[in-house]
PDB file of N, CA and C in Angstrom:
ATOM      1  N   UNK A   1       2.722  -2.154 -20.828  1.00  0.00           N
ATOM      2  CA  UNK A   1       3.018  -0.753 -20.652  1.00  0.00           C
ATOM      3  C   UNK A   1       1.966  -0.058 -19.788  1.00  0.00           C
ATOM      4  N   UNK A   2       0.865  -0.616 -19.767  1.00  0.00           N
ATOM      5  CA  UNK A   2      -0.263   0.314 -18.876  1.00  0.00           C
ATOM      6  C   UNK A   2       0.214  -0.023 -17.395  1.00  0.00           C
ATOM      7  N   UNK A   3       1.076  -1.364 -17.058  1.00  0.00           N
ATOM      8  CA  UNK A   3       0.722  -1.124 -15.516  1.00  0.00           C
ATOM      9  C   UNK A   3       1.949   0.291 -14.987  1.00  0.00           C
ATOM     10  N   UNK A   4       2.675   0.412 -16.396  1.00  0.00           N
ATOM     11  CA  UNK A   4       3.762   1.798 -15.947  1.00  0.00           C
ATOM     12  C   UNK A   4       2.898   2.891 -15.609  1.00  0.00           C
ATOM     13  N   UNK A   5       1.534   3.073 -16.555  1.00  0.00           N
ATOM     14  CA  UNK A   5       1.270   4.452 -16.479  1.00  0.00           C
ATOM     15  C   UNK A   5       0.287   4.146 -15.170  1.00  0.00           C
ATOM     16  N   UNK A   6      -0.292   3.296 -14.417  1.00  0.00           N
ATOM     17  CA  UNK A   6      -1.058   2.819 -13.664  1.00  0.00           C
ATOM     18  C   UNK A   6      -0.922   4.383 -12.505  1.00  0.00           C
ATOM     19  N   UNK A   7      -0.083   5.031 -12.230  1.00  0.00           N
ATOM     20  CA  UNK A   7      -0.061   5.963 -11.263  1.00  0.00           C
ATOM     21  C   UNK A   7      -0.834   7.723 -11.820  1.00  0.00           C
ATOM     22  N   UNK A   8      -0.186   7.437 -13.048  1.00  0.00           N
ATOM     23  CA  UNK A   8      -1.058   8.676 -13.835  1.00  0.00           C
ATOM     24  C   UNK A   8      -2.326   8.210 -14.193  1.00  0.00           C
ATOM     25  N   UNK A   9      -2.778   7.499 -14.718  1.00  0.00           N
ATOM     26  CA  UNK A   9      -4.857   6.716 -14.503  1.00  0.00           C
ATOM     27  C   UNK A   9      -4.740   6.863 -13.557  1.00  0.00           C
ATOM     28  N   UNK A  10      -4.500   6.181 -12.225  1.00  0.00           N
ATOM     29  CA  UNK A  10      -5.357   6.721 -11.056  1.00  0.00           C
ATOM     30  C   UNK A  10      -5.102   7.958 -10.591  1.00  0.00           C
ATOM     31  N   UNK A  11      -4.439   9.066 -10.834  1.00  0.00           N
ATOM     32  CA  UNK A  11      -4.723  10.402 -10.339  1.00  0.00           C
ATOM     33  C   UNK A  11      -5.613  10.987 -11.587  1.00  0.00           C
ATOM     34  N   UNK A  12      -5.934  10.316 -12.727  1.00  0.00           N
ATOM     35  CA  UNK A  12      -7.065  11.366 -13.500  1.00  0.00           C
ATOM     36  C   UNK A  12      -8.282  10.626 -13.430  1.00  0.00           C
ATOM     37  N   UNK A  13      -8.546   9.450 -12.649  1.00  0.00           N
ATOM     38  CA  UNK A  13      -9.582   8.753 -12.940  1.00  0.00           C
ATOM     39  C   UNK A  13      -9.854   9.067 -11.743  1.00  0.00           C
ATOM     40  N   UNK A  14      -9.324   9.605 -10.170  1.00  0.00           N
ATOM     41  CA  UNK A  14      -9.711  10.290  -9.394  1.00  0.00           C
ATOM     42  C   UNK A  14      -9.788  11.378  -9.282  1.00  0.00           C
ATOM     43  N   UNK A  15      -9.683  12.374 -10.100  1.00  0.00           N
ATOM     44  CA  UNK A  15      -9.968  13.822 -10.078  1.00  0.00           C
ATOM     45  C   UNK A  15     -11.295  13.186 -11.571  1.00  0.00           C
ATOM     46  N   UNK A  16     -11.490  12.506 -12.348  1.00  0.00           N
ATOM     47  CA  UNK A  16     -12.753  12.829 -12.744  1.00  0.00           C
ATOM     48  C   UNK A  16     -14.076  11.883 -12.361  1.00  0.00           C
ATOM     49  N   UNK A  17     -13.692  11.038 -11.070  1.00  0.00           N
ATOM     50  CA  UNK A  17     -14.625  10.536  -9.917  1.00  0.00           C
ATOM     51  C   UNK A  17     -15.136  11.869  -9.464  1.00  0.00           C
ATOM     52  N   UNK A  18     -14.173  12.406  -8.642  1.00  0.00           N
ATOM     53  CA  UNK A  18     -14.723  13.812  -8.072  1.00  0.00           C
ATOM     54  C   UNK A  18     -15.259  14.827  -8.973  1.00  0.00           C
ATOM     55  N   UNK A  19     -15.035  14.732 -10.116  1.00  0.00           N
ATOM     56  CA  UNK A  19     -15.827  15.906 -11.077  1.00  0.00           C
ATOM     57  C   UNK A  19     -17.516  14.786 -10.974  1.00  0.00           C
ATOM     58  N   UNK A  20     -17.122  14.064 -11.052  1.00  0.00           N
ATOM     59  CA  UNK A  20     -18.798  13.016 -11.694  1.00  0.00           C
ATOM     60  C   UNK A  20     -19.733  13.334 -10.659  1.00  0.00           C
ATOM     61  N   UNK A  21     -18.961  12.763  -9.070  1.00  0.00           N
ATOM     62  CA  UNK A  21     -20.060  13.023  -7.883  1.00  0.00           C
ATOM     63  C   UNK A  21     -20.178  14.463  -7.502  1.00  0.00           C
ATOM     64  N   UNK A  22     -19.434  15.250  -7.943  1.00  0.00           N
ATOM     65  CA  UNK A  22     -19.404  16.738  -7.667  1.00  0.00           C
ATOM     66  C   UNK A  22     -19.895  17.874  -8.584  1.00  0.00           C
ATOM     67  N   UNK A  23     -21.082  17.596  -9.470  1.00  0.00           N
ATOM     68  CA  UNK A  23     -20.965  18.208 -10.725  1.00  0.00           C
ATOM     69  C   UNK A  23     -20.750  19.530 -10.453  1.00  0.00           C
ATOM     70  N   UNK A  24     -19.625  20.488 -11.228  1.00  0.00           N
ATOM     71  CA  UNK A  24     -19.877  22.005 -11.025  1.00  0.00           C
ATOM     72  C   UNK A  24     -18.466  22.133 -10.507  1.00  0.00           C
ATOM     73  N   UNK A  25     -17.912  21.290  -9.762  1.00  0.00           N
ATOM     74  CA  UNK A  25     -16.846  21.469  -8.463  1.00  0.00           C
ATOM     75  C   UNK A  25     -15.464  22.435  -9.273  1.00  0.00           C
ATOM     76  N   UNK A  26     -15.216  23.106  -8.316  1.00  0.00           N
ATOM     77  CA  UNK A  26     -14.190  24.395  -8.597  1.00  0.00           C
ATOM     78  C   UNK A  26     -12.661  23.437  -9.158  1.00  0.00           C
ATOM     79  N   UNK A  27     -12.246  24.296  -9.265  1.00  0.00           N
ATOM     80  CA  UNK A  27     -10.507  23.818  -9.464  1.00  0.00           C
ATOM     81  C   UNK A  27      -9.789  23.597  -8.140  1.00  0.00           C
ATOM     82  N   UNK A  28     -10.290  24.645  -7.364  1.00  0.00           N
ATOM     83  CA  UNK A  28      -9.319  25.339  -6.287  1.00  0.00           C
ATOM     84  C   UNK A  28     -10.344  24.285  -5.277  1.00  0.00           C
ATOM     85  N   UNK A  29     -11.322  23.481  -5.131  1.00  0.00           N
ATOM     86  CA  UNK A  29     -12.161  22.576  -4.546  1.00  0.00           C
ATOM     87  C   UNK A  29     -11.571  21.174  -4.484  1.00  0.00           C
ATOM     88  N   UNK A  30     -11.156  21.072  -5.823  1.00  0.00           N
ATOM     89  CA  UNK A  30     -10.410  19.931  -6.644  1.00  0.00           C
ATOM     90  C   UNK A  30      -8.664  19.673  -5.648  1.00  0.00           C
ATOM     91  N   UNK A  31      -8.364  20.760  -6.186  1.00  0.00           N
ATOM     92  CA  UNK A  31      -7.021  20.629  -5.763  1.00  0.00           C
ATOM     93  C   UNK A  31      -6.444  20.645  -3.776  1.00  0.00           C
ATOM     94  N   UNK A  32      -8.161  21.704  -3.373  1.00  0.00           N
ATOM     95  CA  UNK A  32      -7.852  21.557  -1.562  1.00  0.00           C
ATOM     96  C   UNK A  32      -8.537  19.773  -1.651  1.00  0.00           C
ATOM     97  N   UNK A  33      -9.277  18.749  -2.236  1.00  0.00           N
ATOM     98  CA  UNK A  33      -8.627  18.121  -1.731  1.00  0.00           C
ATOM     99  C   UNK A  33      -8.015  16.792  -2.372  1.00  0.00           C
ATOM    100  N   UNK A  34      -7.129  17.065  -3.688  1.00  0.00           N
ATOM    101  CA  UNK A  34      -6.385  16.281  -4.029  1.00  0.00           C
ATOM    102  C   UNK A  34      -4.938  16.788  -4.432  1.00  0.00           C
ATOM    103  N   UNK A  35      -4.350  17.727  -2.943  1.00  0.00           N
ATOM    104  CA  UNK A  35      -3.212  18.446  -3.329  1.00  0.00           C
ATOM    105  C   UNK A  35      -1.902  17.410  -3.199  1.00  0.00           C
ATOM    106  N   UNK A  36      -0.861  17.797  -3.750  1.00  0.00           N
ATOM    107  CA  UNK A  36       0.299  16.778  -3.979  1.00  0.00           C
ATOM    108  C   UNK A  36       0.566  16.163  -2.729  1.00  0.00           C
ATOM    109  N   UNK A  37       0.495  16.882  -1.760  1.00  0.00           N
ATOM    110  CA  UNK A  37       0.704  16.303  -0.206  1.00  0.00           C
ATOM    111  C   UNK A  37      -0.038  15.122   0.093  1.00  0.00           C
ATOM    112  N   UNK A  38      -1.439  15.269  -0.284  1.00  0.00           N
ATOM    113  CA  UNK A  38      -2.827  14.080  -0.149  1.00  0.00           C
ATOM    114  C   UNK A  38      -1.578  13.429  -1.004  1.00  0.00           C
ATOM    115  N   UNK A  39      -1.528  13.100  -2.277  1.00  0.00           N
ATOM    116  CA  UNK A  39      -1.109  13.016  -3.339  1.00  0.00           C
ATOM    117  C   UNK A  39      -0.133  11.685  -2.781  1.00  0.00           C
ATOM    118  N   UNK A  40       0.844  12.315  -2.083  1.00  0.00           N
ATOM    119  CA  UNK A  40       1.832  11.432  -1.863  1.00  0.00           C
ATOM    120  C   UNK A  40       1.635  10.427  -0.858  1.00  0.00           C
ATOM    121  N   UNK A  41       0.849  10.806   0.436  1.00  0.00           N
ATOM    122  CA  UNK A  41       0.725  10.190   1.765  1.00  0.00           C
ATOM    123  C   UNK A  41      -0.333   9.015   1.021  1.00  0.00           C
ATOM    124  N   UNK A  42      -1.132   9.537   0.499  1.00  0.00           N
ATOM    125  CA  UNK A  42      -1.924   8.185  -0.264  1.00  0.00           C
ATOM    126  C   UNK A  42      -1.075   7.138  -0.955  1.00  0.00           C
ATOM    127  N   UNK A  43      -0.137   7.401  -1.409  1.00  0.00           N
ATOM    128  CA  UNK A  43       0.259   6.233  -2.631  1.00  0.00           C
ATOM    129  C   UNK A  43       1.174   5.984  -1.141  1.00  0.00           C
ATOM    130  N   UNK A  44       2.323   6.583  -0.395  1.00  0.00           N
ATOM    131  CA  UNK A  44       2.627   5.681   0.468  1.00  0.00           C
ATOM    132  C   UNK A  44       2.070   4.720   1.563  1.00  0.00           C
ATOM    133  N   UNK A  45       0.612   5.435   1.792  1.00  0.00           N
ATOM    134  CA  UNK A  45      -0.026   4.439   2.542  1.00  0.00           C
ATOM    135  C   UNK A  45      -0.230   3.245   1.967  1.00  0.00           C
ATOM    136  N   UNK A  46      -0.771   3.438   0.585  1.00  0.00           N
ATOM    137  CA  UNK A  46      -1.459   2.207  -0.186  1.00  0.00           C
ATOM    138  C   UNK A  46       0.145   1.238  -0.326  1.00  0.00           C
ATOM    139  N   UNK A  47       1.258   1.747  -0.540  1.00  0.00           N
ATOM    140  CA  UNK A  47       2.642   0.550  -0.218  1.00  0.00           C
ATOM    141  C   UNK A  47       2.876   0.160   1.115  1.00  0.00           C
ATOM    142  N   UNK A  48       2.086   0.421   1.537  1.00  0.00           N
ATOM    143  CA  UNK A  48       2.605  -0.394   3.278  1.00  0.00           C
ATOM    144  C   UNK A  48       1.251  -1.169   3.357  1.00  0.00           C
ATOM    145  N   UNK A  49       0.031  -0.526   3.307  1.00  0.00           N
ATOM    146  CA  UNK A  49      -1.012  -1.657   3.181  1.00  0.00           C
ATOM    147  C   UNK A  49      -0.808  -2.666   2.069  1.00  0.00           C
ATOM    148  N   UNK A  50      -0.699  -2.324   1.304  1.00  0.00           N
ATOM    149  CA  UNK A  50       0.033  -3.703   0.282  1.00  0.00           C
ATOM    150  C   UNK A  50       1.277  -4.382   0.288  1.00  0.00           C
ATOM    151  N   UNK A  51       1.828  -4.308   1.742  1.00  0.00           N
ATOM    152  CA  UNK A  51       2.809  -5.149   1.948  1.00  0.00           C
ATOM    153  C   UNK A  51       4.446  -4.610   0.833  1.00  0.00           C
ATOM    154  N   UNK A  52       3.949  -4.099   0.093  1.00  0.00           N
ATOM    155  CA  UNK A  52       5.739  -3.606  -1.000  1.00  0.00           C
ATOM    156  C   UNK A  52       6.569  -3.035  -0.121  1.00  0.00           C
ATOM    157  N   UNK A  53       6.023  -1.602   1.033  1.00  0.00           N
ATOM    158  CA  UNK A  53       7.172  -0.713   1.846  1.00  0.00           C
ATOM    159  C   UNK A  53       6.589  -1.391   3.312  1.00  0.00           C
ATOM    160  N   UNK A  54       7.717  -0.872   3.899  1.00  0.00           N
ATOM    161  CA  UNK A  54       7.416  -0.602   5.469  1.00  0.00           C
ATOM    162  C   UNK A  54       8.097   0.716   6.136  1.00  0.00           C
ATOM    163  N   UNK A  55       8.074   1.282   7.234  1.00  0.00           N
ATOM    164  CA  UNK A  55       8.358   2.271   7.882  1.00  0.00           C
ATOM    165  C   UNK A  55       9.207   1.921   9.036  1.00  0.00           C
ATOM    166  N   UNK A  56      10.257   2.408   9.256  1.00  0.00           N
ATOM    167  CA  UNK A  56      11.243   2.276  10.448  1.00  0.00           C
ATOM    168  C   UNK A  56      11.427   3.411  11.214  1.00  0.00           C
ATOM    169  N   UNK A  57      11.112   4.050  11.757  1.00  0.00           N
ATOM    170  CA  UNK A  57      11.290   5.072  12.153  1.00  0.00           C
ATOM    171  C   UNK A  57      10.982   6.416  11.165  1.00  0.00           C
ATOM    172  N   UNK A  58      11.844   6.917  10.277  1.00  0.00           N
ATOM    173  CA  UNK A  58      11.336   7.762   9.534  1.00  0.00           C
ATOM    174  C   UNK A  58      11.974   7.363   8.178  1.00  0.00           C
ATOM    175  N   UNK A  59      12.372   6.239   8.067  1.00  0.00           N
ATOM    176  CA  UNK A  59      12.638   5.375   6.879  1.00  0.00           C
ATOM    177  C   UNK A  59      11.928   4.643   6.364  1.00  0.00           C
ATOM    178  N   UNK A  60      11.584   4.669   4.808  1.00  0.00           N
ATOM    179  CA  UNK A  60      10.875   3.606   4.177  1.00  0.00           C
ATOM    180  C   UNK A  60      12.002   2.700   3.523  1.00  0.00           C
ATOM    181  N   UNK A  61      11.428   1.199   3.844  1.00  0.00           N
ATOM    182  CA  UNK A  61      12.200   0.015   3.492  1.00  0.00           C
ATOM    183  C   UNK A  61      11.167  -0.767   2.474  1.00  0.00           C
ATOM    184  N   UNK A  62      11.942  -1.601   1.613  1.00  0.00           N
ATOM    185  CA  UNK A  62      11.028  -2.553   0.630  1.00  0.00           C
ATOM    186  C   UNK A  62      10.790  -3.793   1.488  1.00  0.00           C
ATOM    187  N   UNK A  63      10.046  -4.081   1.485  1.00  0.00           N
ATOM    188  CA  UNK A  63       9.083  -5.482   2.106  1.00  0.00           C
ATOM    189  C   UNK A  63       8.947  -6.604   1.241  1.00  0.00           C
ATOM    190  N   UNK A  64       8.651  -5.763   0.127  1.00  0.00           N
ATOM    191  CA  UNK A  64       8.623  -6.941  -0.783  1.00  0.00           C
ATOM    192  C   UNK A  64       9.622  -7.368  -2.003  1.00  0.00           C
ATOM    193  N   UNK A  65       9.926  -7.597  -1.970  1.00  0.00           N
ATOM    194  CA  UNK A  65      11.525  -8.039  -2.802  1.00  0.00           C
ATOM    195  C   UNK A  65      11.033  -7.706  -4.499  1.00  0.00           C
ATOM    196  N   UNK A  66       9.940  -8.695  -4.450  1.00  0.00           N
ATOM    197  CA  UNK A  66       9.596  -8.724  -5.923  1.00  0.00           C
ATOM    198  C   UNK A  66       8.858  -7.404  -6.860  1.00  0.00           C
ATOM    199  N   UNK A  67       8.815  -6.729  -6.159  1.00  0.00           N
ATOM    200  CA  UNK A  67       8.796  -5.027  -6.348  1.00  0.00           C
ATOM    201  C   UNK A  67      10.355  -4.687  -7.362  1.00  0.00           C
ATOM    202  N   UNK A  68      11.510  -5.239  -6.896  1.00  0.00           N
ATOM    203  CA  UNK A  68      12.651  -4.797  -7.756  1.00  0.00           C
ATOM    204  C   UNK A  68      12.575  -5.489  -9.085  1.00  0.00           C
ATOM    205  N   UNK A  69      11.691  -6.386  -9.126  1.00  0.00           N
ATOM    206  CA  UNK A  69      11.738  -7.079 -10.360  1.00  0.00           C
ATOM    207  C   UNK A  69      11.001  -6.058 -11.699  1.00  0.00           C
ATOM    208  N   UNK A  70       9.972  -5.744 -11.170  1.00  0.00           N
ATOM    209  CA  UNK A  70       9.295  -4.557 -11.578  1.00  0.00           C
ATOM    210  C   UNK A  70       9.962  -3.158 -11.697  1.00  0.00           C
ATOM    211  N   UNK A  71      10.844  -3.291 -10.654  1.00  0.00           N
ATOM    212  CA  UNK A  71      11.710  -1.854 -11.236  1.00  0.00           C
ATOM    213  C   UNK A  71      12.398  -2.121 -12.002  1.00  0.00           C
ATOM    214  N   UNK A  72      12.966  -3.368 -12.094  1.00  0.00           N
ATOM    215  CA  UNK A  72      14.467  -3.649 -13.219  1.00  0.00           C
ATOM    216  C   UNK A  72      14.004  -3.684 -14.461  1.00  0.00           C
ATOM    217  N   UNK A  73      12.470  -4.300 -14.891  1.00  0.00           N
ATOM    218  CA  UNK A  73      11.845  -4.582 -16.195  1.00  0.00           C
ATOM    219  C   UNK A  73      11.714  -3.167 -16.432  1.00  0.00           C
ATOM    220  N   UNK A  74      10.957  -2.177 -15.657  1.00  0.00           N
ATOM    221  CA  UNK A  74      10.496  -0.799 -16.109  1.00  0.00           C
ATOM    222  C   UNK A  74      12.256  -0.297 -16.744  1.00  0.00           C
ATOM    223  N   UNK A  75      13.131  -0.246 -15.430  1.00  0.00           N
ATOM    224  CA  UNK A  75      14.736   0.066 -16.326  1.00  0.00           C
ATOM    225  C   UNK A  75      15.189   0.180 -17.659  1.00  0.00           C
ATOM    226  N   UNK A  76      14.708  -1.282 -17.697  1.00  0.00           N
ATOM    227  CA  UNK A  76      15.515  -1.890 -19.117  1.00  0.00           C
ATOM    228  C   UNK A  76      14.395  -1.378 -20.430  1.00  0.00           C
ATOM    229  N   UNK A  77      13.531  -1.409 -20.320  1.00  0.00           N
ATOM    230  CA  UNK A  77      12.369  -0.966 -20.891  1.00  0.00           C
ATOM    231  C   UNK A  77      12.582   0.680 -21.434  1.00  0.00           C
ATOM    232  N   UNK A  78      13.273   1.114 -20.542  1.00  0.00           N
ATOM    233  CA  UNK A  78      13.259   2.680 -20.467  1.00  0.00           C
ATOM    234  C   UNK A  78      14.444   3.101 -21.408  1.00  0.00           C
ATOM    235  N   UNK A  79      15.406   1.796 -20.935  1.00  0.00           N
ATOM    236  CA  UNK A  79      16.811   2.079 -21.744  1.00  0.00           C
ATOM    237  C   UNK A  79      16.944   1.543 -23.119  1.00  0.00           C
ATOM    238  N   UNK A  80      15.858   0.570 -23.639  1.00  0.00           N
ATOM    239  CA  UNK A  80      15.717  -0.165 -24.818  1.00  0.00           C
ATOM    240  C   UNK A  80      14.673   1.427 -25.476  1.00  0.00           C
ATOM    241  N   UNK A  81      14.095   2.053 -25.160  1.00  0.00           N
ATOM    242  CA  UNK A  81      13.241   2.671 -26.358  1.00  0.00           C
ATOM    243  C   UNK A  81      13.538   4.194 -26.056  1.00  0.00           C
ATOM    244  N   UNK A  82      14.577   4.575 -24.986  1.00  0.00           N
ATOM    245  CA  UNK A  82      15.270   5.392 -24.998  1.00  0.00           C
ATOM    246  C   UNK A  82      14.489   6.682 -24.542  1.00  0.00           C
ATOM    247  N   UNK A  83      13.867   6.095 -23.292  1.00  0.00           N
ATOM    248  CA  UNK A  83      12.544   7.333 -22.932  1.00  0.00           C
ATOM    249  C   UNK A  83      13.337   8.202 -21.596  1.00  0.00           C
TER     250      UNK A  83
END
């Protein structure tokens, strides 16, 4: 179950990196620069450097097949405990 939540740990274990090296740091410091926009372009970069997506023009495609295997387990998972 942790590698599900694996996307929520790394957005609080990087906003409290930046509290650690930043002691004091604002909210509004925090958020110019970990706003949802950063937010997203990061996790899609990190799927194309890890080979899962690719980019076609202004389409993202799966690269890696075995990525659906991982979606189908998370699925069934979701539909067995009824979340």
């Amino acid at each position: 179950m942790s590698i599900i939540q694996l996307p929520i740990s790394s957005l609080q274990l990087t906003i409290l990196r930046m509290i650690y090296l930043n002691p004091g740091i604002s909210r509004k410091k925090i958020i110019k620069k970990y706003n949802s926009n950063r937010i997203f372009e990061e996790r899609i970069r990190r799927l194309e450097v890890s080979n899962i997506i690719y980019k076609n023009k202004s389409s993202f495609f799966l690269k890696n097949k075995k990525i659906l295997l991982y979606l189908n387990f998370y699925l069934i998972l979701k539909k067995i405990f009824n979340v």
